[in-house]
N, C-alpha and C. Protein backbone atom coordinates (compact mmCIF):
# COMPACT_ATOMS: atom_id res chain seq x y z
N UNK A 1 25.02 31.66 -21.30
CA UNK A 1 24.86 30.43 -22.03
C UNK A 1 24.95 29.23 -21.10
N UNK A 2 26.25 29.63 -20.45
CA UNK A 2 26.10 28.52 -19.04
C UNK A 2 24.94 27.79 -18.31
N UNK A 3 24.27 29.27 -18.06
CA UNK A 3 23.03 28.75 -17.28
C UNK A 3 22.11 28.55 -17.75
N UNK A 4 21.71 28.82 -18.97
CA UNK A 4 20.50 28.07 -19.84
C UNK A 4 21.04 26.61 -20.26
N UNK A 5 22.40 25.86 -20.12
CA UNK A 5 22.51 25.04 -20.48
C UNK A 5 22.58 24.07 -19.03
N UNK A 6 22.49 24.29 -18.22
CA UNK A 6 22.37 23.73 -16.53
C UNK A 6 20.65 23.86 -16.47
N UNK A 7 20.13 24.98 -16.67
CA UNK A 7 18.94 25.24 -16.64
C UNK A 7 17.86 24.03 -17.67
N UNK A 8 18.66 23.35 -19.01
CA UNK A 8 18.08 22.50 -19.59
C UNK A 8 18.09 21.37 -19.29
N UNK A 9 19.33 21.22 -18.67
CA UNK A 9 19.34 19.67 -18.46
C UNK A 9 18.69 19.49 -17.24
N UNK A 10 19.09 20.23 -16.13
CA UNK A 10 18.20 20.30 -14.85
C UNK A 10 16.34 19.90 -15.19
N UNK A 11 15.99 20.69 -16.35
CA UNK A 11 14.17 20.54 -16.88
C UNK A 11 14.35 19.12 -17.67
N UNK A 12 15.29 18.67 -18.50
CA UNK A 12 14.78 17.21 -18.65
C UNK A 12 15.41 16.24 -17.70
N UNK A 13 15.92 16.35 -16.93
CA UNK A 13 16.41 15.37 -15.60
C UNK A 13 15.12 15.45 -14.67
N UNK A 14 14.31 16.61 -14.33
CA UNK A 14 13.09 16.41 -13.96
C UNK A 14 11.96 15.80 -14.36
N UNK A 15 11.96 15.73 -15.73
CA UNK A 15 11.32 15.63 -16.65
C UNK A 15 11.13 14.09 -16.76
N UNK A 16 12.30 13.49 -17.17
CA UNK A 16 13.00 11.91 -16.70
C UNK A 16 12.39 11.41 -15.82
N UNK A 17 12.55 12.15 -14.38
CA UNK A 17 12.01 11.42 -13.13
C UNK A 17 10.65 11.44 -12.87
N UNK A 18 9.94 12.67 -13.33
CA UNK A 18 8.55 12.54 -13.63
C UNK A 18 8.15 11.41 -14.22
N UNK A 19 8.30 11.12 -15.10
CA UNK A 19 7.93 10.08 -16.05
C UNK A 19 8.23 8.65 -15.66
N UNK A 20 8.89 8.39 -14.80
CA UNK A 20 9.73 6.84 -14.30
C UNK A 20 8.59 7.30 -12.93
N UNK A 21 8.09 8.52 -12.18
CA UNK A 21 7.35 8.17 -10.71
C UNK A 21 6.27 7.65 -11.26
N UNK A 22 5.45 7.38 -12.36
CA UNK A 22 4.30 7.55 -12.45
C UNK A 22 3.90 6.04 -12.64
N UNK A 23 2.56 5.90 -12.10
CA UNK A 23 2.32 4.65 -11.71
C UNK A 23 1.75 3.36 -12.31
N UNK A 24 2.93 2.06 -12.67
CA UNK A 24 2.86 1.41 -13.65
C UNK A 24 1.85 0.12 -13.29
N UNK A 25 0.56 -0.53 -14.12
CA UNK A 25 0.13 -1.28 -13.69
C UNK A 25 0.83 -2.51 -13.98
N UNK A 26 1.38 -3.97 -13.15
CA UNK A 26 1.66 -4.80 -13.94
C UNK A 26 0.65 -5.92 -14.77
N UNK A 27 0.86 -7.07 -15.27
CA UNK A 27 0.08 -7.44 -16.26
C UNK A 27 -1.11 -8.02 -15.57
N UNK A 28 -0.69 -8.53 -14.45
CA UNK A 28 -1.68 -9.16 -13.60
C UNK A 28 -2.90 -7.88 -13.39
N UNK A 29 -2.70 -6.96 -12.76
CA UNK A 29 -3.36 -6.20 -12.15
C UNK A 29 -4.16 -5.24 -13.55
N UNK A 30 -3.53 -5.37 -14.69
CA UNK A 30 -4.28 -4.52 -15.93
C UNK A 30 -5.28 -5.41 -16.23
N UNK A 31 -5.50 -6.88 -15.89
CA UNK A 31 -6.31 -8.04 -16.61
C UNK A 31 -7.06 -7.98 -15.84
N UNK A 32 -7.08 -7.64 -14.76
CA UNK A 32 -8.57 -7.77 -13.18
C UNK A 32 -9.86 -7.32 -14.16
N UNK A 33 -10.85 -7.90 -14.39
CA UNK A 33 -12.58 -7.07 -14.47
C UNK A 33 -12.46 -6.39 -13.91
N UNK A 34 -13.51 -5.59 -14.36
CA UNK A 34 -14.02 -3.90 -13.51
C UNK A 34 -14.63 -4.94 -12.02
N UNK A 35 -14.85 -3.89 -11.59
CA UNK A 35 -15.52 -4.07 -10.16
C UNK A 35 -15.96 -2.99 -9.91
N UNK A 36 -17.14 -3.15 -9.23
CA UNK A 36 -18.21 -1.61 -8.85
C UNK A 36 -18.54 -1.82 -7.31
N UNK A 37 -18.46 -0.93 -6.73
CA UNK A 37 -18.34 -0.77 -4.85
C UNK A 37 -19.88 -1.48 -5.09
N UNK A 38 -19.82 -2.50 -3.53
CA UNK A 38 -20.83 -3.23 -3.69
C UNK A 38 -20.81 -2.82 -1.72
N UNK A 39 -22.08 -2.80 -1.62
CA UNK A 39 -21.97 -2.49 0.48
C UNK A 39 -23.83 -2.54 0.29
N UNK A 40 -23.63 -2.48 2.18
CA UNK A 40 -24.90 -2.56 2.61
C UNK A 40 -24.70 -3.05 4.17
N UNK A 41 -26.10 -3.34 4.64
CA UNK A 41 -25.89 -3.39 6.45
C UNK A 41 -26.21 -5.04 6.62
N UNK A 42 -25.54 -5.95 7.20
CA UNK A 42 -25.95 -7.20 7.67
C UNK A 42 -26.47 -6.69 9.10
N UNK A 43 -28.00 -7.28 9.36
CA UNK A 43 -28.81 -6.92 10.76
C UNK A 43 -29.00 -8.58 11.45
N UNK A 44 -29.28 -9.13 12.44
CA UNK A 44 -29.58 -10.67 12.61
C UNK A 44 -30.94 -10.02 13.90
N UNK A 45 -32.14 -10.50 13.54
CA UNK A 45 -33.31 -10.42 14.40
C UNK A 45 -33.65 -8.53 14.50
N UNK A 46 -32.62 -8.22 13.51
CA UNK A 46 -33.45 -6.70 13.40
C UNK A 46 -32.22 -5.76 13.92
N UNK A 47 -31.00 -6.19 14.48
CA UNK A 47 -30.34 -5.58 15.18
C UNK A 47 -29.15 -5.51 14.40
N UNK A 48 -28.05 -4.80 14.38
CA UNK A 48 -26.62 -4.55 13.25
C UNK A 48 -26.14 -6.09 14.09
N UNK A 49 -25.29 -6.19 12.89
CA UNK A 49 -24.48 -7.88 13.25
C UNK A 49 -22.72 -7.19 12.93
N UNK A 50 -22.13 -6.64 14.32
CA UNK A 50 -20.83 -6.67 13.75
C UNK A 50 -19.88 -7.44 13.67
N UNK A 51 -18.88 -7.93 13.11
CA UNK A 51 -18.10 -8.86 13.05
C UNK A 51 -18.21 -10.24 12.03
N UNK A 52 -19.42 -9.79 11.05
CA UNK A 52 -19.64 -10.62 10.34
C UNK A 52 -19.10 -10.59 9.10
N UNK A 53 -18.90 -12.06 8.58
CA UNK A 53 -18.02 -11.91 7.14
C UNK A 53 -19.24 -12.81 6.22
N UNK A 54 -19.15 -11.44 5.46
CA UNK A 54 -19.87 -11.92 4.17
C UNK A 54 -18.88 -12.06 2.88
N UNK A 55 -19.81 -13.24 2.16
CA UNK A 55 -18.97 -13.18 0.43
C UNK A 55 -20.13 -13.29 -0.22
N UNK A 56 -20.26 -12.78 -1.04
CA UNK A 56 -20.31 -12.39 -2.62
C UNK A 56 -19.74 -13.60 -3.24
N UNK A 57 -20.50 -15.17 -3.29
CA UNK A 57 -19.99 -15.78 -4.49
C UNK A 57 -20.30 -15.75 -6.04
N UNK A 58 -19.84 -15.58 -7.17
CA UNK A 58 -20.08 -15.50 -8.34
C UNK A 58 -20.74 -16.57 -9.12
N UNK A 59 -21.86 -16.70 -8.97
CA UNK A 59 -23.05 -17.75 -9.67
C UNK A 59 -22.21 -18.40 -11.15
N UNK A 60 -21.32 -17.58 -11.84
CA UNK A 60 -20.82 -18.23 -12.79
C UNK A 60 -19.29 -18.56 -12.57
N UNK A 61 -18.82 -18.23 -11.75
CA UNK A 61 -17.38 -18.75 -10.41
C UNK A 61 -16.42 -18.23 -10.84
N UNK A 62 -16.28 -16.88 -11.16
CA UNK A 62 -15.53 -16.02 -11.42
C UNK A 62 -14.60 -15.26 -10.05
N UNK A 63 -15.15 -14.22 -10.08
CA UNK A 63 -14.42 -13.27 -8.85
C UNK A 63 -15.45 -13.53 -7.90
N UNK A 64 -14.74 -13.66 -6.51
CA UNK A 64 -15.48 -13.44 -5.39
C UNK A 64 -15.38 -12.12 -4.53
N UNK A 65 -16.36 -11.73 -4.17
CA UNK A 65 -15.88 -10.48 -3.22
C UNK A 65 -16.00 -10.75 -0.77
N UNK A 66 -15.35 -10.07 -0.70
CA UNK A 66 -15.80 -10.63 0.97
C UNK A 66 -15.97 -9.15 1.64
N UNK A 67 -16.25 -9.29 2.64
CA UNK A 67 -16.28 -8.39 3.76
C UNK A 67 -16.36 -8.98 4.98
N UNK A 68 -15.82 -7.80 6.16
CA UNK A 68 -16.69 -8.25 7.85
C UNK A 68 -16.98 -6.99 8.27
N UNK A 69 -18.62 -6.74 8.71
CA UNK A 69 -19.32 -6.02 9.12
C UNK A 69 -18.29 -5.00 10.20
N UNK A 70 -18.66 -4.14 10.22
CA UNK A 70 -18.21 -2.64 11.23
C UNK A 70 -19.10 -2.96 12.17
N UNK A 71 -19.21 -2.08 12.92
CA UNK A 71 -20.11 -2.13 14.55
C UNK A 71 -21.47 -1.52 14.02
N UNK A 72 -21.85 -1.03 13.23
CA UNK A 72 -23.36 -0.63 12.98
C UNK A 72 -23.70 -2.08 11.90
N UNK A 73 -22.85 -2.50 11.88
CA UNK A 73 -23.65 -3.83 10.75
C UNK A 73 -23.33 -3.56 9.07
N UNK A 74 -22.38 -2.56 8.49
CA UNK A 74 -21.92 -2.02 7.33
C UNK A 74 -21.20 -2.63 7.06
N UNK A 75 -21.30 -3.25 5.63
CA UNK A 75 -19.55 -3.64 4.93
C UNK A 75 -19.77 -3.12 3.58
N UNK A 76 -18.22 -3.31 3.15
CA UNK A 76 -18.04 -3.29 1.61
C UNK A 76 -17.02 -3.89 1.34
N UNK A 77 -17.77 -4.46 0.10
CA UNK A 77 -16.89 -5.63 -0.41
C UNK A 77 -15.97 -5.63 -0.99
N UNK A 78 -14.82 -6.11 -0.63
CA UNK A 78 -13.34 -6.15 -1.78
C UNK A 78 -13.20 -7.62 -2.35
N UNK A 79 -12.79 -7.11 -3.74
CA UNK A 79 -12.47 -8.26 -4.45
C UNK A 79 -10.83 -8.46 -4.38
N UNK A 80 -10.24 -7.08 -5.22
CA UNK A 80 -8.68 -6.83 -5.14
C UNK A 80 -7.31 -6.40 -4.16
N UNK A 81 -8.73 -5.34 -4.32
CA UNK A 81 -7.97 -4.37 -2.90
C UNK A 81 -8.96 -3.51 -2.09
N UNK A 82 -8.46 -2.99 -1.07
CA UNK A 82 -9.88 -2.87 0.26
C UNK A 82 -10.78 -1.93 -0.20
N UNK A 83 -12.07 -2.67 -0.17
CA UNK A 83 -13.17 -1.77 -0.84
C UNK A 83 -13.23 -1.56 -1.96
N UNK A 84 -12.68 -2.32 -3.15
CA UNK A 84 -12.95 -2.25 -4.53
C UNK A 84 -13.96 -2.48 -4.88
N UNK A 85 -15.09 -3.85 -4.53
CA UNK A 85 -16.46 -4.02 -4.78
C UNK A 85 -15.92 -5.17 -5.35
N UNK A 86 -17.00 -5.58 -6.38
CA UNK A 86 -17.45 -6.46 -6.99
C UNK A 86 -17.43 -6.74 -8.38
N UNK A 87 -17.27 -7.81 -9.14
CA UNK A 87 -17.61 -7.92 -10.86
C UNK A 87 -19.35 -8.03 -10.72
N UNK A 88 -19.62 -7.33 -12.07
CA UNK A 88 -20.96 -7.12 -12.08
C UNK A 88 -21.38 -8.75 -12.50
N UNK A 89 -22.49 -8.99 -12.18
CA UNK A 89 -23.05 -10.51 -12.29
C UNK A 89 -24.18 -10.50 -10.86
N UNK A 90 -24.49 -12.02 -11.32
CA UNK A 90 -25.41 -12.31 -10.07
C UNK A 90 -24.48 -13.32 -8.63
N UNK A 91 -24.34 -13.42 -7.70
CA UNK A 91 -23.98 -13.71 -6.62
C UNK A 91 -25.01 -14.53 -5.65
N UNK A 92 -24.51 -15.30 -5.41
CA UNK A 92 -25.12 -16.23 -4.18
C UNK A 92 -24.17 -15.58 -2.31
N UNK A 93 -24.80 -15.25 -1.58
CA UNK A 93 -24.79 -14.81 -0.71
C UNK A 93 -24.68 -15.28 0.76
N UNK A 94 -22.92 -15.74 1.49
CA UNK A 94 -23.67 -16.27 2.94
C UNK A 94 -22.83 -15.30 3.37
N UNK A 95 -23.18 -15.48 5.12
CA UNK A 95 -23.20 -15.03 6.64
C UNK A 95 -22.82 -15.26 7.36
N UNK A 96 -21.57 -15.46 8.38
CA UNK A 96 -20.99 -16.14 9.03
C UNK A 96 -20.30 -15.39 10.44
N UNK A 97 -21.00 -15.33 11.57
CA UNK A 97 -20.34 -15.07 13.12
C UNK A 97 -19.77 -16.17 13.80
N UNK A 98 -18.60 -16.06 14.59
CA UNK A 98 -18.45 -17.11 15.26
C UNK A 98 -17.90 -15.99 16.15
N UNK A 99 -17.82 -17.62 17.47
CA UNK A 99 -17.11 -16.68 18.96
C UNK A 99 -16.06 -18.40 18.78
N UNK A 100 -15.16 -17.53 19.84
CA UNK A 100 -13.99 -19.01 19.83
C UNK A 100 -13.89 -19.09 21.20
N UNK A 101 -14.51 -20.10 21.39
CA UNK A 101 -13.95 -20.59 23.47
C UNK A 101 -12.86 -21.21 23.77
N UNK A 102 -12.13 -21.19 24.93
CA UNK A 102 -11.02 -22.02 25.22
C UNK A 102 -11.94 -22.95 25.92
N UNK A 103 -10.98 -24.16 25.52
CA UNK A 103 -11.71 -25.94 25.69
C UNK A 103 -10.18 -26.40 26.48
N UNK A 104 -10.55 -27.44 26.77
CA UNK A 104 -9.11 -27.89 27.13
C UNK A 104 -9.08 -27.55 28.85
N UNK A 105 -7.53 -28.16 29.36
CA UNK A 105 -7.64 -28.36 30.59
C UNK A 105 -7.14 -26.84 31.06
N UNK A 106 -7.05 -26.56 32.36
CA UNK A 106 -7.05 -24.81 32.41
C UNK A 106 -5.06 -24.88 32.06
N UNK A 107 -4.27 -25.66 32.74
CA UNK A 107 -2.63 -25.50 32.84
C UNK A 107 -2.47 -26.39 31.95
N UNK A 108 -1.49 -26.60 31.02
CA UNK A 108 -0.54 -27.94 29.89
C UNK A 108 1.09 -27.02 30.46
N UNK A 109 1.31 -27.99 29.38
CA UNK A 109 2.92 -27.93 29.13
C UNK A 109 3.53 -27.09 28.00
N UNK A 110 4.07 -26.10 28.46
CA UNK A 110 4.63 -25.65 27.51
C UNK A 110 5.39 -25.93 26.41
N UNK A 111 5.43 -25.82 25.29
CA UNK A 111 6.15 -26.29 23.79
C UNK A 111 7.21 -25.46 23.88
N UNK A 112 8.43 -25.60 23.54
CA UNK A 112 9.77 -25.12 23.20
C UNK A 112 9.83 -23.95 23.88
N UNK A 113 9.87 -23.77 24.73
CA UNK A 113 9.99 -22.95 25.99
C UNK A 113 8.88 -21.71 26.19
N UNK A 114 8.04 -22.00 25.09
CA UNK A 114 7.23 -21.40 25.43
C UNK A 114 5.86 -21.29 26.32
N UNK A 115 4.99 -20.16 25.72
CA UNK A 115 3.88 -20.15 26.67
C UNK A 115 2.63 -20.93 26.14
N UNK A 116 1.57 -21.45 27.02
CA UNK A 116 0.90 -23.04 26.92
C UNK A 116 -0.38 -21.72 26.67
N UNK A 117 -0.84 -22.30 25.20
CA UNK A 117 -2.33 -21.58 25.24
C UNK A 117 -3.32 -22.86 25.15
N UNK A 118 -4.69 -22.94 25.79
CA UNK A 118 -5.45 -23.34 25.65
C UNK A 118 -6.29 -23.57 24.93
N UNK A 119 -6.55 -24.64 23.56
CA UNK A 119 -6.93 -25.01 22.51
C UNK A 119 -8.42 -24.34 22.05
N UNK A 120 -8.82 -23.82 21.63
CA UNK A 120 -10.05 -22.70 20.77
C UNK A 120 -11.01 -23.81 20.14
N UNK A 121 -12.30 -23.66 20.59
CA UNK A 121 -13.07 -24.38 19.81
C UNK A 121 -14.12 -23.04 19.05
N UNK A 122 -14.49 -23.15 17.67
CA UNK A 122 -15.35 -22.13 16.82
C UNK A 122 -16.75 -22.69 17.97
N UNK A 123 -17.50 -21.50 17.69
CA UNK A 123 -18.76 -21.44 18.34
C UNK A 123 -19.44 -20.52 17.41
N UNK A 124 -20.19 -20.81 16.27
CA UNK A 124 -21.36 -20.54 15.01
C UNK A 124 -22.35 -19.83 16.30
N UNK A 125 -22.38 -18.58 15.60
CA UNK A 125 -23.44 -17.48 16.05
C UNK A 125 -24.56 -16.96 14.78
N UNK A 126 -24.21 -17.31 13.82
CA UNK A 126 -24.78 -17.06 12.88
C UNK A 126 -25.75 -18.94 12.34
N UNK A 127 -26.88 -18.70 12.08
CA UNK A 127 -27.53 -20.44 12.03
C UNK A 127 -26.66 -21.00 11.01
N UNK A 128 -26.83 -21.82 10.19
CA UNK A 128 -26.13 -23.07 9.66
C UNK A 128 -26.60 -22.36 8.15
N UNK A 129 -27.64 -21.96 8.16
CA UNK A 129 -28.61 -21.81 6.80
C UNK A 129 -27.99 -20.63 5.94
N UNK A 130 -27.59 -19.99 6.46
CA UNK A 130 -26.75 -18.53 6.17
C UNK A 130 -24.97 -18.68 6.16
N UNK A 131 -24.76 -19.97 6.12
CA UNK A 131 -23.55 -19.78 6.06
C UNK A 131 -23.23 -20.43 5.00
N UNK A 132 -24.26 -21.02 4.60
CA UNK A 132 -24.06 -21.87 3.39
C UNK A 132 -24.78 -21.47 2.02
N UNK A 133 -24.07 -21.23 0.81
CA UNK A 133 -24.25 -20.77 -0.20
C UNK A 133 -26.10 -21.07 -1.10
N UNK A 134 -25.50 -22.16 -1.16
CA UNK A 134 -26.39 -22.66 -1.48
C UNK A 134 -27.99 -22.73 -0.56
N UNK A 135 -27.83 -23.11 0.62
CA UNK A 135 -29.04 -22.74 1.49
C UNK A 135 -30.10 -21.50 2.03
N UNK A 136 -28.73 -20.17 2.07
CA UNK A 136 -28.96 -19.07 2.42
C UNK A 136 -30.46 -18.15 1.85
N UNK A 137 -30.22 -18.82 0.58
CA UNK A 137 -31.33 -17.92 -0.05
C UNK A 137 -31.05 -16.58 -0.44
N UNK A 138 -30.37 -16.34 0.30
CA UNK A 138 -29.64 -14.63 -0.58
C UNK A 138 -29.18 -14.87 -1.58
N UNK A 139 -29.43 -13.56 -2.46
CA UNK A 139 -28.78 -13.55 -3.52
C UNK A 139 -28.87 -11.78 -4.09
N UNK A 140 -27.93 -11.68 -4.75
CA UNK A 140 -27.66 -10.29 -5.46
C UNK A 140 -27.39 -10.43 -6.92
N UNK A 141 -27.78 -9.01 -7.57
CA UNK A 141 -27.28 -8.94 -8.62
C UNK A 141 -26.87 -7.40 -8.90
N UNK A 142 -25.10 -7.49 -9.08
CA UNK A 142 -24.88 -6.53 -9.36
C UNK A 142 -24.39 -5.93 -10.54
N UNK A 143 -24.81 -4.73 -10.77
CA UNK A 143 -24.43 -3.92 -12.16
C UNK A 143 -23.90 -2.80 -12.53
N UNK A 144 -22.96 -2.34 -13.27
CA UNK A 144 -22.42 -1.41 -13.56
C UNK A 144 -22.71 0.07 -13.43
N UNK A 145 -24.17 -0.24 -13.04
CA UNK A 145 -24.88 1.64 -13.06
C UNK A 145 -25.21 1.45 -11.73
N UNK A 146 -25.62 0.23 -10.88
CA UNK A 146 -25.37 0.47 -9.61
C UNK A 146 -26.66 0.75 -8.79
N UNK A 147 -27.10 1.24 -7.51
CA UNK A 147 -26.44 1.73 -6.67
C UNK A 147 -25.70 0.05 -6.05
N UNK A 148 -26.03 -0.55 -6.14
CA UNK A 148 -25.16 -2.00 -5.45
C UNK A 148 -25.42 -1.88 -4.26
N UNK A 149 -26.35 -1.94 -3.50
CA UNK A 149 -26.61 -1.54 -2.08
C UNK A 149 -27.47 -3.18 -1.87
N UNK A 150 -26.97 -4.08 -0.89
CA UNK A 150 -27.86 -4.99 -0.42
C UNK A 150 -27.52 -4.73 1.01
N UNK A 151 -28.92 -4.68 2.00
CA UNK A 151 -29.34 -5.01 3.21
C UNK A 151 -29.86 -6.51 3.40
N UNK A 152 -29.65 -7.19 4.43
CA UNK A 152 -30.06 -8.32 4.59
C UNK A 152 -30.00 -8.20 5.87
N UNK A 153 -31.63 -9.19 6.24
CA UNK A 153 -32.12 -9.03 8.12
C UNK A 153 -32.09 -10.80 8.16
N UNK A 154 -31.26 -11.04 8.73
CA UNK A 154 -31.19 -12.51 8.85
C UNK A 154 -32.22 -12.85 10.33
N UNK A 155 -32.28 -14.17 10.13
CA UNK A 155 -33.05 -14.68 11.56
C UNK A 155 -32.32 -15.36 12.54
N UNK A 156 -32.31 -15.10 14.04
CA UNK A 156 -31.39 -16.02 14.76
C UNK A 156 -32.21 -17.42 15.00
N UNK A 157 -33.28 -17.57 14.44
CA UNK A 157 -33.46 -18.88 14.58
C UNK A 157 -33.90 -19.59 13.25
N UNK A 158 -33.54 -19.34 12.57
CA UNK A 158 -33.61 -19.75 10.79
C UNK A 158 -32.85 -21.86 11.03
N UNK A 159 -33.92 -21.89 10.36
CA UNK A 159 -33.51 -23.96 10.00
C UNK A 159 -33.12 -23.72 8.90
């Protein structure tokens, strides 16, 4: 009798903890829209563009999604969390590379005992036209059945 009565409580004390591991959404995260994996290759003059960050803006200004390209020119877009995709809708589309140079004199003075870095200026690798929403001319529309696949071959010399 002993041990069927160790033996029971032992199965709902498991039972208990089962039920408390299992994974609770909070209110924020139950209210998110769906989102459907949204990807594809950014190319510039025909060639993969890695390091590029694209967004996915929402034409009616809802959820945005972003990415930055892999080394073959691939992303996918997260809205929430990495690689979730996108809310279905239509999207306006930019493009954006930069390189960062050091400007400035080569030696300064160090700040609070520290070490003196040399001030970064952005340097736009990607044209002006593609970085801007409205100018870019891209655009997507994505939907629930999908496949959600946009490629885009940008130009390195686009006005």
């Amino acid at each position: 009798m002993f041990h069927r009565t160790i033996g029971f409580i032992l199965c709902i004390t498991w039972l208990v903890a089962a039920a408390g591991c299992t994974k609770h959404e909070d209110k924020w995260t139950a209210m998110r829209p769906q989102v459907f994996k949204t990807q594809g290759v950014i190319r510039m003059d025909g060639q993969p563009l890695p390091g590029a960050t694209v967004v996915f803006e929402s034409s009616t200004g809802n959820h945005s999604g972003t990415a930055v390209t892999d080394d073959s020119g691939k992303y996918q877009l997260t809205t929430f969390e990495d690689f979730d995709g996108v809310t279905a809708g239509e999207f306006l589309i930019s493009i954006e590379k930069n390189d960062w140079i050091e400007v400035g004199p080569e030696t300064g003075e160090a700040v609070d005992g520290g070490t003196y870095r040399r001030p970064l200026e952005k340097v736009p690798l990607t044209p002006a036209k593609y970085r801007d929403f409205e100018k870019s001319e891209l655009t997507a529309i994505v939907t629930p059945d999908g496949p959600n696949r946009f490629d885009f071959d940008i130009q390195s010399d686009a006005k």
